[in-house]
Protein backbone atom coordinates (compact mmCIF):
# COMPACT_ATOMS: atom_id res chain seq x y z
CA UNK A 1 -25.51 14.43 -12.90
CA UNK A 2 -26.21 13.03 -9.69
CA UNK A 3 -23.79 12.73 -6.88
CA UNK A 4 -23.03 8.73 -7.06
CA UNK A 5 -22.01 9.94 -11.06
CA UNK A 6 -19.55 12.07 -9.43
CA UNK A 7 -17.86 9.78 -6.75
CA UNK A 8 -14.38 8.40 -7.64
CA UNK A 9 -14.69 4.67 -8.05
CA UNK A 10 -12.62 2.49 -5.28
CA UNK A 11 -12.36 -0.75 -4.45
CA UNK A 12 -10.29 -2.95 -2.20
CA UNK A 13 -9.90 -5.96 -3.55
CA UNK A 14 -7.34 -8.02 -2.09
CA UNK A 15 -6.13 -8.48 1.85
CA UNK A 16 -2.44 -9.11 3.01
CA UNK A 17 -1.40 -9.54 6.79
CA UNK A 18 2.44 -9.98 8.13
CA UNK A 19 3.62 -12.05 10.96
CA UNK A 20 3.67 -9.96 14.78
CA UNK A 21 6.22 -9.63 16.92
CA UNK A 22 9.93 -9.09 16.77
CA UNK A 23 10.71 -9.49 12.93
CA UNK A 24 14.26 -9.20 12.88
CA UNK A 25 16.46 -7.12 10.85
CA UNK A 26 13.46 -6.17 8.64
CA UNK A 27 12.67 -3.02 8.40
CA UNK A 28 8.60 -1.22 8.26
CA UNK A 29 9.25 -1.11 4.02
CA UNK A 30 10.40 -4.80 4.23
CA UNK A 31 6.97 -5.72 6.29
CA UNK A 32 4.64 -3.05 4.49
CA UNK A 33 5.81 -4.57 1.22
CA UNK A 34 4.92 -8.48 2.35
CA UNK A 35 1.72 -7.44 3.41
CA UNK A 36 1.00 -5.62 0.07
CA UNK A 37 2.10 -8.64 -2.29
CA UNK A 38 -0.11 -10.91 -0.05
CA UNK A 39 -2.94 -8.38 -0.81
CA UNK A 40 -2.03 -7.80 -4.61
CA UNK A 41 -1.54 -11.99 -4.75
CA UNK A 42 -5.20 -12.39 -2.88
CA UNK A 43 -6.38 -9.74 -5.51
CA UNK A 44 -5.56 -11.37 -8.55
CA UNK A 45 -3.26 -8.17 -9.51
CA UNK A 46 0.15 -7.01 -10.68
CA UNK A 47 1.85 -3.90 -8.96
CA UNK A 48 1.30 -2.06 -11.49
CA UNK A 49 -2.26 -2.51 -11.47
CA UNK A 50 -2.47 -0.66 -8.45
CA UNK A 51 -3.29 3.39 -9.08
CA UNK A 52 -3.64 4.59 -5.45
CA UNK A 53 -2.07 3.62 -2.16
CA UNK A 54 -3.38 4.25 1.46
CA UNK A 55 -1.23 3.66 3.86
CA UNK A 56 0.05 5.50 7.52
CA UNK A 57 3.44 5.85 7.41
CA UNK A 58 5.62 4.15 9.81
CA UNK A 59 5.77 4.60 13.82
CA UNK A 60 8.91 3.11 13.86
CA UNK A 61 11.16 4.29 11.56
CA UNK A 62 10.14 7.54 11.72
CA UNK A 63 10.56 8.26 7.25
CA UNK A 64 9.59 11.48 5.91
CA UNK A 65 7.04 10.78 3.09
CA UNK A 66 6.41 7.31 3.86
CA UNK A 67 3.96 7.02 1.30
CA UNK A 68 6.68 8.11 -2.03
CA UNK A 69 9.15 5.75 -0.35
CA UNK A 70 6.55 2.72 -0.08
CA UNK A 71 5.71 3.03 -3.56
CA UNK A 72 9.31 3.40 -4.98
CA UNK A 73 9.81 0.47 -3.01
CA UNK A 74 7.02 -1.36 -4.37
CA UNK A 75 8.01 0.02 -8.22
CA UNK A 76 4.68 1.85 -8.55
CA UNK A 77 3.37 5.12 -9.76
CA UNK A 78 -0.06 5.75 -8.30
CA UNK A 79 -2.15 8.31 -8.98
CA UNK A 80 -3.26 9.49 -5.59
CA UNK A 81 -1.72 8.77 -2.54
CA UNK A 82 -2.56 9.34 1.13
CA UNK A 83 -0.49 11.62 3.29
């Protein structure tokens, strides 16, 4: 088995951007989770299509386990996520 057999498959496939600035009342879950349904719209997905999530956590709000939070927000399960 070579090593390109072995690799885990990824792909991004879709990109989703948010407006800059002073946003309000919203808070980084609010924003994160515009962004992704841009990118899971630009995709051609469904949320639960989506079996990993990236992401770096908020500077702002400061959440332990940003990650778990973002994707209960989102209502997914992945099967990896970053830290």
């Amino acid at each position: 088995m070579t090593v390109a057999e072995t690799r885990p498959r990824l792909a991004i496939t879709g990109v989703g951007e948010t407006a800059v600035g002073r946003l309000g009342a919203r808070n980084s879950l609010e924003i994160s989770a515009c962004a992704a349904a841009a990118a899971i719209t630009d995709a051609g997905l469904r949320a639960c299509d989506i079996d990993g999530l990236f992401c770096s956590g908020s500077l702002v709000d400061g959440m332990f386990m940003y990650n778990a939070r973002f994707a209960n927000y989102l209502g997914i399960q992945p099967r990896y996520a970053s830290m």
